[in-house]
C-alpha atoms as a PDB file:
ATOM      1  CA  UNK A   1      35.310 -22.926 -56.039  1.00  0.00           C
ATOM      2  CA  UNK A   2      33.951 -19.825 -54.145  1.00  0.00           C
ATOM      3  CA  UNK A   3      35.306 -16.469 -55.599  1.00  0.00           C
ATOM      4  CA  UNK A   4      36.601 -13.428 -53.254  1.00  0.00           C
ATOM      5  CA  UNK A   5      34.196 -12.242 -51.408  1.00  0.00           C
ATOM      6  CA  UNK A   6      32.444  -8.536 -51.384  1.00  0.00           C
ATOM      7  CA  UNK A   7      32.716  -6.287 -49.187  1.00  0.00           C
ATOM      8  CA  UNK A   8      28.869  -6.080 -48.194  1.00  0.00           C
ATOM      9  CA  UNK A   9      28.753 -10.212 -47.432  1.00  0.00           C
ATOM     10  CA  UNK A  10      31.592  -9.503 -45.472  1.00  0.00           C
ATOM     11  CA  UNK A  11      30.065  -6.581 -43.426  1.00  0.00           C
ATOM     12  CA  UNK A  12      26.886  -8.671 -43.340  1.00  0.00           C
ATOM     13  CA  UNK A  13      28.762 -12.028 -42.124  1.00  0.00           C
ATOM     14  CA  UNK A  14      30.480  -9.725 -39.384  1.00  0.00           C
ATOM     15  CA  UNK A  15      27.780  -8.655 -38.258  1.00  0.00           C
ATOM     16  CA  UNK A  16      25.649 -11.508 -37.553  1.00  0.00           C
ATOM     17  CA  UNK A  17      28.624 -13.309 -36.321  1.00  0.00           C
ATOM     18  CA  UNK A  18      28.943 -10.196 -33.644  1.00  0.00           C
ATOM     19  CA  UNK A  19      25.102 -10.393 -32.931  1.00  0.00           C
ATOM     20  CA  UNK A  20      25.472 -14.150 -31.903  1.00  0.00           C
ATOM     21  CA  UNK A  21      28.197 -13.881 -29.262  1.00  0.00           C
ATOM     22  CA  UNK A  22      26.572 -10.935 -27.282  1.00  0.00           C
ATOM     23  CA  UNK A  23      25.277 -11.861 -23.763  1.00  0.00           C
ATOM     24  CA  UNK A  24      22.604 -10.410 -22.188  1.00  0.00           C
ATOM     25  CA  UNK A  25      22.640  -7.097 -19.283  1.00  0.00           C
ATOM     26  CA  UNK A  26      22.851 -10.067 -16.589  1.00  0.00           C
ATOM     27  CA  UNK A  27      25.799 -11.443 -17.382  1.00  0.00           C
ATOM     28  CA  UNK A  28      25.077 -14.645 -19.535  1.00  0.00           C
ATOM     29  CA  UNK A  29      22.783 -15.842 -16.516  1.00  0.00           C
ATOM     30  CA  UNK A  30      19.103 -15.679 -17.430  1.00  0.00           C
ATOM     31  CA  UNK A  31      16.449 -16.955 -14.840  1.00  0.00           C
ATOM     32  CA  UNK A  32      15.565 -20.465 -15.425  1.00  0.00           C
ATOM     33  CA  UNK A  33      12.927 -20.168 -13.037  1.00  0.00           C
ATOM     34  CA  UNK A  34      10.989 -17.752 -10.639  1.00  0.00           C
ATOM     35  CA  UNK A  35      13.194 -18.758  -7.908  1.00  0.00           C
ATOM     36  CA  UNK A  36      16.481 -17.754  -9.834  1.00  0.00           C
ATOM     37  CA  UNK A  37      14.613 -14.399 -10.839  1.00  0.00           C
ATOM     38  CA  UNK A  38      13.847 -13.225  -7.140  1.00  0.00           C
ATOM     39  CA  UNK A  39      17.589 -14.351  -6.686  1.00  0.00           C
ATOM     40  CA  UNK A  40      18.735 -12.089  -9.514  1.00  0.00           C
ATOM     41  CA  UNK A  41      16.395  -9.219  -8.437  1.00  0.00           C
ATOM     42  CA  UNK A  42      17.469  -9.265  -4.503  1.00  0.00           C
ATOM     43  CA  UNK A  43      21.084  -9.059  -5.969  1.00  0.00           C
ATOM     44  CA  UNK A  44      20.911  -5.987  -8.130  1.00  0.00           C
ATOM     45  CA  UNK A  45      18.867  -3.953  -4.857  1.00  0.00           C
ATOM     46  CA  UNK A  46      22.044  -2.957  -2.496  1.00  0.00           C
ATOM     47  CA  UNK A  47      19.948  -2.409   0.084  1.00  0.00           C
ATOM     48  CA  UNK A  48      17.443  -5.506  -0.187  1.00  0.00           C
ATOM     49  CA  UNK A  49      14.990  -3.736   2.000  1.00  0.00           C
ATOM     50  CA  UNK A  50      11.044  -2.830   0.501  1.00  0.00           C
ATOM     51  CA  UNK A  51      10.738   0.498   0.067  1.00  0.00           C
ATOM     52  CA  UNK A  52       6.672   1.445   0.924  1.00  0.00           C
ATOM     53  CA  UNK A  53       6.759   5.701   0.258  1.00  0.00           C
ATOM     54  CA  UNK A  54       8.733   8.840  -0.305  1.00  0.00           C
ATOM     55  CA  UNK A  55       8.729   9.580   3.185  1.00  0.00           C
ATOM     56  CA  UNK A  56       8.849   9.033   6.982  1.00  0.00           C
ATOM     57  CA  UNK A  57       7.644  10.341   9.992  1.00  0.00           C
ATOM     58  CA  UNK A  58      10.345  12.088  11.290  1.00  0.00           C
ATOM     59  CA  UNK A  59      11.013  12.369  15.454  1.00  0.00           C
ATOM     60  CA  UNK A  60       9.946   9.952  17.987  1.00  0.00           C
ATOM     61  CA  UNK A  61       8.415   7.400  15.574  1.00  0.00           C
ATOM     62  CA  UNK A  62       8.104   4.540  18.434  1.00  0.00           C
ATOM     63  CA  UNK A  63       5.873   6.983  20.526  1.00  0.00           C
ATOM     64  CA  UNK A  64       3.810   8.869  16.935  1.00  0.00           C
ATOM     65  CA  UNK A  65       0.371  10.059  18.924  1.00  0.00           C
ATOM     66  CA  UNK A  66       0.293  13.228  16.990  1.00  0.00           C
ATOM     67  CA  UNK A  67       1.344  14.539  14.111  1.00  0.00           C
ATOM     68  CA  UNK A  68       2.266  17.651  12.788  1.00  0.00           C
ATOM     69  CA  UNK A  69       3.009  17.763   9.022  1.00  0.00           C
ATOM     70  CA  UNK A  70       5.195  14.516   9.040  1.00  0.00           C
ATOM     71  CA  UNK A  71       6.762  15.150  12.558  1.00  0.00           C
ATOM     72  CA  UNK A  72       5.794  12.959  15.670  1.00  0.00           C
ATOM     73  CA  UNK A  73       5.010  14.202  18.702  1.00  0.00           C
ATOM     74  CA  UNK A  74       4.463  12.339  22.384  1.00  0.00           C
ATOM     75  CA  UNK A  75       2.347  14.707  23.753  1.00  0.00           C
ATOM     76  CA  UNK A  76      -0.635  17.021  22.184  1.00  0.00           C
ATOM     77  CA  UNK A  77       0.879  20.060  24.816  1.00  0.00           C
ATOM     78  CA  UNK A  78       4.571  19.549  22.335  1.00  0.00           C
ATOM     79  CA  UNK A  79       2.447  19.036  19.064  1.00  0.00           C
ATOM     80  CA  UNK A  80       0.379  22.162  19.810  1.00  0.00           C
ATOM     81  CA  UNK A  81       3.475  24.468  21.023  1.00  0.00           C
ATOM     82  CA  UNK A  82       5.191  23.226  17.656  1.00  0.00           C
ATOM     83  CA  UNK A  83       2.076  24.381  15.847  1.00  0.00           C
ATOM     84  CA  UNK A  84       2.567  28.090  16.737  1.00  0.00           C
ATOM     85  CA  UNK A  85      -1.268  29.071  16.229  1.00  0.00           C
ATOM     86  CA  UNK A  86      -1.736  32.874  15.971  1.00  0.00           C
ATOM     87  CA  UNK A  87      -3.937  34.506  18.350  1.00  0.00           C
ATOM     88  CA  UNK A  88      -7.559  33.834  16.673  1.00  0.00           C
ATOM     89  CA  UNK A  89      -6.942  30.001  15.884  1.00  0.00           C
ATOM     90  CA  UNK A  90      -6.495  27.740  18.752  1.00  0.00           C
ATOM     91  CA  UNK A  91      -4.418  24.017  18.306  1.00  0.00           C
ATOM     92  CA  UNK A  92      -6.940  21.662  16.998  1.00  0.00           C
ATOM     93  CA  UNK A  93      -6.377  17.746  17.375  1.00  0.00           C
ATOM     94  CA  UNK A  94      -8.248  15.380  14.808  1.00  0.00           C
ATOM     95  CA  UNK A  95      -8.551  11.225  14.547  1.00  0.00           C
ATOM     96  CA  UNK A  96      -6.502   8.985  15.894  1.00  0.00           C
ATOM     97  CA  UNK A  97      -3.355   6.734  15.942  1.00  0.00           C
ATOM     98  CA  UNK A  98      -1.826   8.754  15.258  1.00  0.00           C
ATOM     99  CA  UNK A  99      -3.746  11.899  15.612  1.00  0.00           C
ATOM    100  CA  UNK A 100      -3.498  15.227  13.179  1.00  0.00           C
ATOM    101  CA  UNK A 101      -2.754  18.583  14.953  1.00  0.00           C
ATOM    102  CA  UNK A 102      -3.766  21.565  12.929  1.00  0.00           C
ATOM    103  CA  UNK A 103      -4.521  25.432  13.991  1.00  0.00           C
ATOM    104  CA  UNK A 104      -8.640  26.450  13.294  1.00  0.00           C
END
């Protein structure tokens, strides 16, 4: 016949009882397979789009022939006014597609 039991087995017993009917973060639903996974994945991102940098272009990014800094520009006349290039430096335009405006 088993005696009353101690209070350390029973702490013990509780707690690997407890450990045993946890589920995981997802929810009980672990990937069976790399197909699941992507599924999981693409469900946890709200916006489900890939993210390539920090940052953008900003302005007319359909027409980007130079830049200045991150900012488009259509023209190098815009791109050079936007510059603002003191009197000794002059607007100075460098590569291409789309092409870096600096003041030398």
């Amino acid at each position: 016949m088993i005696g009353p039991m101690s209070p350390r087995v029973a702490v013990v017993l509780l707690a690997t009882l407890a450990a045993c009917g946890t589920t995981s973060e997802t929810g009980g639903k672990e990937p069976r397979n790399a197909k699941e996974k992507q599924q999981l994945e693409a469900a946890k991102d709200p916006d489900n789009t890939k993210k390539w940098g920090a940052w953008r272009y900003q302005g007319e990014r359909n027409d980007c022939f130079y830049v200045l800094g991150r900012k488009c520009f259509k023209t190098e006349n815009t791109a050079c006014q936007a510059a603002h290039c003191k009197s000794p430096k002059t607007c100075e335009v460098t590569g291409g597609g789309p092409a870096t405006v600096t003041c030398k």
